[in-house]
Each structure stands twice: as structure tokens, then as C-alpha cells.
C-alpha atoms as a PDB file:
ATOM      1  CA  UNK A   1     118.533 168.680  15.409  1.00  0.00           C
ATOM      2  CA  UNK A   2     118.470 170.885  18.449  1.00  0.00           C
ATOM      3  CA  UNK A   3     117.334 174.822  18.406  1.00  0.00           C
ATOM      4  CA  UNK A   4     120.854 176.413  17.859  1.00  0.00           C
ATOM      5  CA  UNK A   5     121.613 174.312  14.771  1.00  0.00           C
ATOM      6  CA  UNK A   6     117.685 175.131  13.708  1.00  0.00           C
ATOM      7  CA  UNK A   7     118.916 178.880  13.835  1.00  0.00           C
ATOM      8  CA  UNK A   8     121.103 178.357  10.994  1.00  0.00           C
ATOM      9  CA  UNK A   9     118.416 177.503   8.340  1.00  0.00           C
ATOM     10  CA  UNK A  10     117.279 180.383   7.447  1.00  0.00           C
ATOM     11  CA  UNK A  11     120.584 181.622   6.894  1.00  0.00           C
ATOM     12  CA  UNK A  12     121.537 178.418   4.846  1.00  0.00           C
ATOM     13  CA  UNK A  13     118.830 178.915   2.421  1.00  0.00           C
ATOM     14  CA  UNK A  14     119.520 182.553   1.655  1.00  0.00           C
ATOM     15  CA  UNK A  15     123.258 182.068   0.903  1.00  0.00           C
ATOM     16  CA  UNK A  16     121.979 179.084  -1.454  1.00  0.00           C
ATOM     17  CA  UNK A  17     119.253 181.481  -2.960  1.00  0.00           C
ATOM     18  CA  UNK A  18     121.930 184.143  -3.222  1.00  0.00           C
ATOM     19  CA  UNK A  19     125.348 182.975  -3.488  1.00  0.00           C
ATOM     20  CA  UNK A  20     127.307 185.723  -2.430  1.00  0.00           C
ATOM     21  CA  UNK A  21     130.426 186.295  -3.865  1.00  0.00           C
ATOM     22  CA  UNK A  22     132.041 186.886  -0.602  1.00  0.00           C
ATOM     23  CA  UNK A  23     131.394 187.262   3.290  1.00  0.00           C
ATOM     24  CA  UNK A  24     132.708 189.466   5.622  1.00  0.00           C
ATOM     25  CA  UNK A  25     133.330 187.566   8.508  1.00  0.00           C
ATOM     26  CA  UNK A  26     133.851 188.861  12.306  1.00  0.00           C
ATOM     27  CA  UNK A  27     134.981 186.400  14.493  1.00  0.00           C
ATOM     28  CA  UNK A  28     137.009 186.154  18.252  1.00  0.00           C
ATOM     29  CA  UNK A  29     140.360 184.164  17.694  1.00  0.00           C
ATOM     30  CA  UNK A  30     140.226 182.578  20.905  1.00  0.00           C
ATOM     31  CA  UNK A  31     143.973 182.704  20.915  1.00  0.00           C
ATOM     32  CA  UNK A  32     144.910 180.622  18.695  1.00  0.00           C
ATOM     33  CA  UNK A  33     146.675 182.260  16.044  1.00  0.00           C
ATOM     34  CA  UNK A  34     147.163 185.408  18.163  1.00  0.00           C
ATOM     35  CA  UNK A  35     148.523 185.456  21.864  1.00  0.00           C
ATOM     36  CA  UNK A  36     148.114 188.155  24.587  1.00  0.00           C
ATOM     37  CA  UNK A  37     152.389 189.683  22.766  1.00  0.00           C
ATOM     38  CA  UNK A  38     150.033 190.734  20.094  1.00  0.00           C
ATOM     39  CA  UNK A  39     146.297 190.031  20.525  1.00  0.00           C
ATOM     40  CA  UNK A  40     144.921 193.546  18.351  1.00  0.00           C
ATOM     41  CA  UNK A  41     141.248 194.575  18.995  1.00  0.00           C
ATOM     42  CA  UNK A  42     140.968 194.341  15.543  1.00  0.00           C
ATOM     43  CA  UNK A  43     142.748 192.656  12.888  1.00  0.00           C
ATOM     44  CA  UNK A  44     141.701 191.895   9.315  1.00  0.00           C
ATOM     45  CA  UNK A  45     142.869 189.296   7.138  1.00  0.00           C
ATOM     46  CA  UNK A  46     144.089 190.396   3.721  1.00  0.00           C
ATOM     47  CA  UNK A  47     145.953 186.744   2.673  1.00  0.00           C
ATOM     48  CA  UNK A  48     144.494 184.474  -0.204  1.00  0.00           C
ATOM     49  CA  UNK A  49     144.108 181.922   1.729  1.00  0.00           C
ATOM     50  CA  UNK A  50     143.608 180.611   5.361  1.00  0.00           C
ATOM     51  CA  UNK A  51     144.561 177.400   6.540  1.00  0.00           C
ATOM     52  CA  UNK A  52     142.549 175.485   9.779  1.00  0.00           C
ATOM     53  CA  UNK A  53     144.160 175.675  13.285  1.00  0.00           C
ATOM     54  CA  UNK A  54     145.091 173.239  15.118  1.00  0.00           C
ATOM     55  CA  UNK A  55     143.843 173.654  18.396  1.00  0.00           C
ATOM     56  CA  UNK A  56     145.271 171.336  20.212  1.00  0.00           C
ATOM     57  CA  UNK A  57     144.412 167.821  18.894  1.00  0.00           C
ATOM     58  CA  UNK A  58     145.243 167.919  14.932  1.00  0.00           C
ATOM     59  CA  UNK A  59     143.191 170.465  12.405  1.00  0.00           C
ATOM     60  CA  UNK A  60     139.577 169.671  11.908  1.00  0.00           C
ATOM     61  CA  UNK A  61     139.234 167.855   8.592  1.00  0.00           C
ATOM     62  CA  UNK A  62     137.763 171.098   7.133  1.00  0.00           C
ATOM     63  CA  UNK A  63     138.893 173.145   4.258  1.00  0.00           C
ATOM     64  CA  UNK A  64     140.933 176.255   3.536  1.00  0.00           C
ATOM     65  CA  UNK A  65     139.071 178.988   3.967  1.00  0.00           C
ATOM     66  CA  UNK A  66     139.496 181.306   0.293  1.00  0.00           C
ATOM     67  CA  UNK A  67     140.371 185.214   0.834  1.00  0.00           C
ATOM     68  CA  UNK A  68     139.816 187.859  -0.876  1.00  0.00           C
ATOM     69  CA  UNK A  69     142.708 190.180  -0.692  1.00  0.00           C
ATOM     70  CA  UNK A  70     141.696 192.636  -2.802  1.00  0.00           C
ATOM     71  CA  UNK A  71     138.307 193.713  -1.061  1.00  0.00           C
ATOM     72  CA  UNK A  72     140.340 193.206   2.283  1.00  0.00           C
ATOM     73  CA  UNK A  73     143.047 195.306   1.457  1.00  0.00           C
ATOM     74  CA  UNK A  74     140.856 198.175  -0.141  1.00  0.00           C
ATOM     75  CA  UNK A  75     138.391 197.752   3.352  1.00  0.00           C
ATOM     76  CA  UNK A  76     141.916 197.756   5.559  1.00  0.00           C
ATOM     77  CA  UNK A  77     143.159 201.140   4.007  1.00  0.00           C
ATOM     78  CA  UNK A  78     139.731 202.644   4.282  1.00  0.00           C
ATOM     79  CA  UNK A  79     139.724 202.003   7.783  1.00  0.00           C
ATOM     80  CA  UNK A  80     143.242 203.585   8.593  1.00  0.00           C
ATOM     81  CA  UNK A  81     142.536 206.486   6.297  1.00  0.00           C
ATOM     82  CA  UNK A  82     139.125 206.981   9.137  1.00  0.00           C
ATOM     83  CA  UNK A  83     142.148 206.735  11.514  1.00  0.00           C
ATOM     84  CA  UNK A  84     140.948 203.188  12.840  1.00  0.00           C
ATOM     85  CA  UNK A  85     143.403 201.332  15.183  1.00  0.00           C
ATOM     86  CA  UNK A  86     144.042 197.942  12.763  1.00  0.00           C
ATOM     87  CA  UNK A  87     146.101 195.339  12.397  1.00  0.00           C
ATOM     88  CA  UNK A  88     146.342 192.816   9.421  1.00  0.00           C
ATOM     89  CA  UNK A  89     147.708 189.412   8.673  1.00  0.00           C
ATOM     90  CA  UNK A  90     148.144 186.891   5.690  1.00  0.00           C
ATOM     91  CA  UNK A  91     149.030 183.353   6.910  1.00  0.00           C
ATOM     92  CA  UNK A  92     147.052 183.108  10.218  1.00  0.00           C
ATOM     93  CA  UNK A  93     145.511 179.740  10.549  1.00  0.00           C
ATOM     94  CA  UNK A  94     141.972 179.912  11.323  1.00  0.00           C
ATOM     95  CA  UNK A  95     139.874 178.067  14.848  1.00  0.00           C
ATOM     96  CA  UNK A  96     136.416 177.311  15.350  1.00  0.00           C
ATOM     97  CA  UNK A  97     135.498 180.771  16.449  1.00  0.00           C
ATOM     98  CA  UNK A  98     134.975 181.342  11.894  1.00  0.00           C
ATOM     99  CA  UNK A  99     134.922 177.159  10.814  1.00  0.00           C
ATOM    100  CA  UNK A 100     132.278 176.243  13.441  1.00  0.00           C
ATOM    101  CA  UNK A 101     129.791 178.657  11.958  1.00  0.00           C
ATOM    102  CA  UNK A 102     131.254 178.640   8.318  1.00  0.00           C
ATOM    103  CA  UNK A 103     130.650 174.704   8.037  1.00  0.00           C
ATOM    104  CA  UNK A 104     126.858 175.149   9.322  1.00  0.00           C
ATOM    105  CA  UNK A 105     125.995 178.028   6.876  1.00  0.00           C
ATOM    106  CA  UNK A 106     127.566 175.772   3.530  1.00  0.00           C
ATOM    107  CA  UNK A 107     128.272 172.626   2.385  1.00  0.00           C
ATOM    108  CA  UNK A 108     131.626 171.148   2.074  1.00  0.00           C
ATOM    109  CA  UNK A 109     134.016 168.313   1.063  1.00  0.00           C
ATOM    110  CA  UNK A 110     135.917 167.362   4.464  1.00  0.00           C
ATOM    111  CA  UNK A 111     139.579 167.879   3.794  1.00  0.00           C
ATOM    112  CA  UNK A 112     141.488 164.569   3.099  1.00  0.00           C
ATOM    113  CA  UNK A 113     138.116 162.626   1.525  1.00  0.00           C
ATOM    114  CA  UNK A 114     137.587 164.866  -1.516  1.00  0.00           C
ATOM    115  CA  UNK A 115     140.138 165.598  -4.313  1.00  0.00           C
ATOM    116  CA  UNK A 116     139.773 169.258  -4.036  1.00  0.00           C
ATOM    117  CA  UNK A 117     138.567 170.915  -0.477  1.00  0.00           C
ATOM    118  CA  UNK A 118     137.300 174.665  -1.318  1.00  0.00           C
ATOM    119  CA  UNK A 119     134.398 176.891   0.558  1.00  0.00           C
ATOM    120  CA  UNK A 120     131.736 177.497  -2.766  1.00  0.00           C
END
């Protein structure tokens, strides 16, 4: 395994050891959900869901990623009420800029060989 993938072993173990509840996720969209008509600095997703992009040749046979719209929507009106510039969205498929690093830090059923495909 080479050094970058090494890097993510410590960080494996202490999301098994603690099994968060939820992450909080920062990520570049790499335009694939958002084009340059509406690419926000920020933008937060407050959906229940997130399906995977397709980025050009068919999704990656990865899972929905779960949301939390409760925290997000409580963390979305906190920023505007510190008058931060935000945008938000529900139904925004997600790229490898959040699935590349998500599918390192846990395990996973790849979507279409498992009856049910969910993030722990």
C-alpha cells in the first residue's frame, strides 16, 4: 500500500474506536454538481440523502452518502445569522472530491453487490 493510502490509518482506527455519529465534511466539487452559473464559495448540504455523481463514465459503484438535515440546517442558519455568504442544496449528487476519501476512512458494501448500500 503506498504512503498516501498509509495516511489514512490512523484516521480509520479512530472512527472505528469512536463511531461518530456524524462528520462534517468539506470538500471542492470539482464541478460536477455545480458549474461556474452558480459555483458558491460555500455551500452546505442540508438534504437526507446524497446520491454519487457521475463524472463522466457511469457512478462509482459506491453508496449514498446519509445526511443529516437537521444538524445542517441548524449549522446553515447559524452561519447566516454571523452574516456568512452561503448557499445550500438538497439533491446534489456527490464526486470523488467527498467518496474518494469517505470510502478510505470506512468500510462499505459497493452499490449493486449488497442488498442494502449505507455509510455506518
Amino acid at each position: 500500500m503506498g504512503p498516501i493510502f498509509e495516511a489514512y490509518r490512523p484516521v480509520q482506527a479512530w472512527l472505528a474506536e469512536k463511531r461518530p455519529d456524524v462528520l462534517f465534511f468539506i470538500y471542492n466539487d470539482h464541478v460536477t454538481s455545480f458549474f461556474f452559473d452558480h459555483y458558491s464559495a460555500f455551500t452546505l448540504g442540508i438534504g437526507d440523502a446524497y446520491e454519487v455523481a457521475d463524472e463522466g463514465g457511469g457512478p462509482r459503484h459506491l453508496p449514498p452518502v446519509k445526511g443529516h438535515s437537521k444538524l445542517a440546517r441548524h449549522i446553515g442558519a447559524a452561519f447566516v445569522a454571523d452574516e456568512f455568504d452561503m448557499s445550500f442544496f438538497q439533491s446534489r449528487p456527490l464526486d470523488h472530491g467527498l467518496l474518494f476519501p469517505l470510502s478510505m476512512l470506512w468500510s462499505h458494501e459497493p452499490r449493486g453487490l449488497a442488498r442494502s448500500c449505507h455509510w455506518p
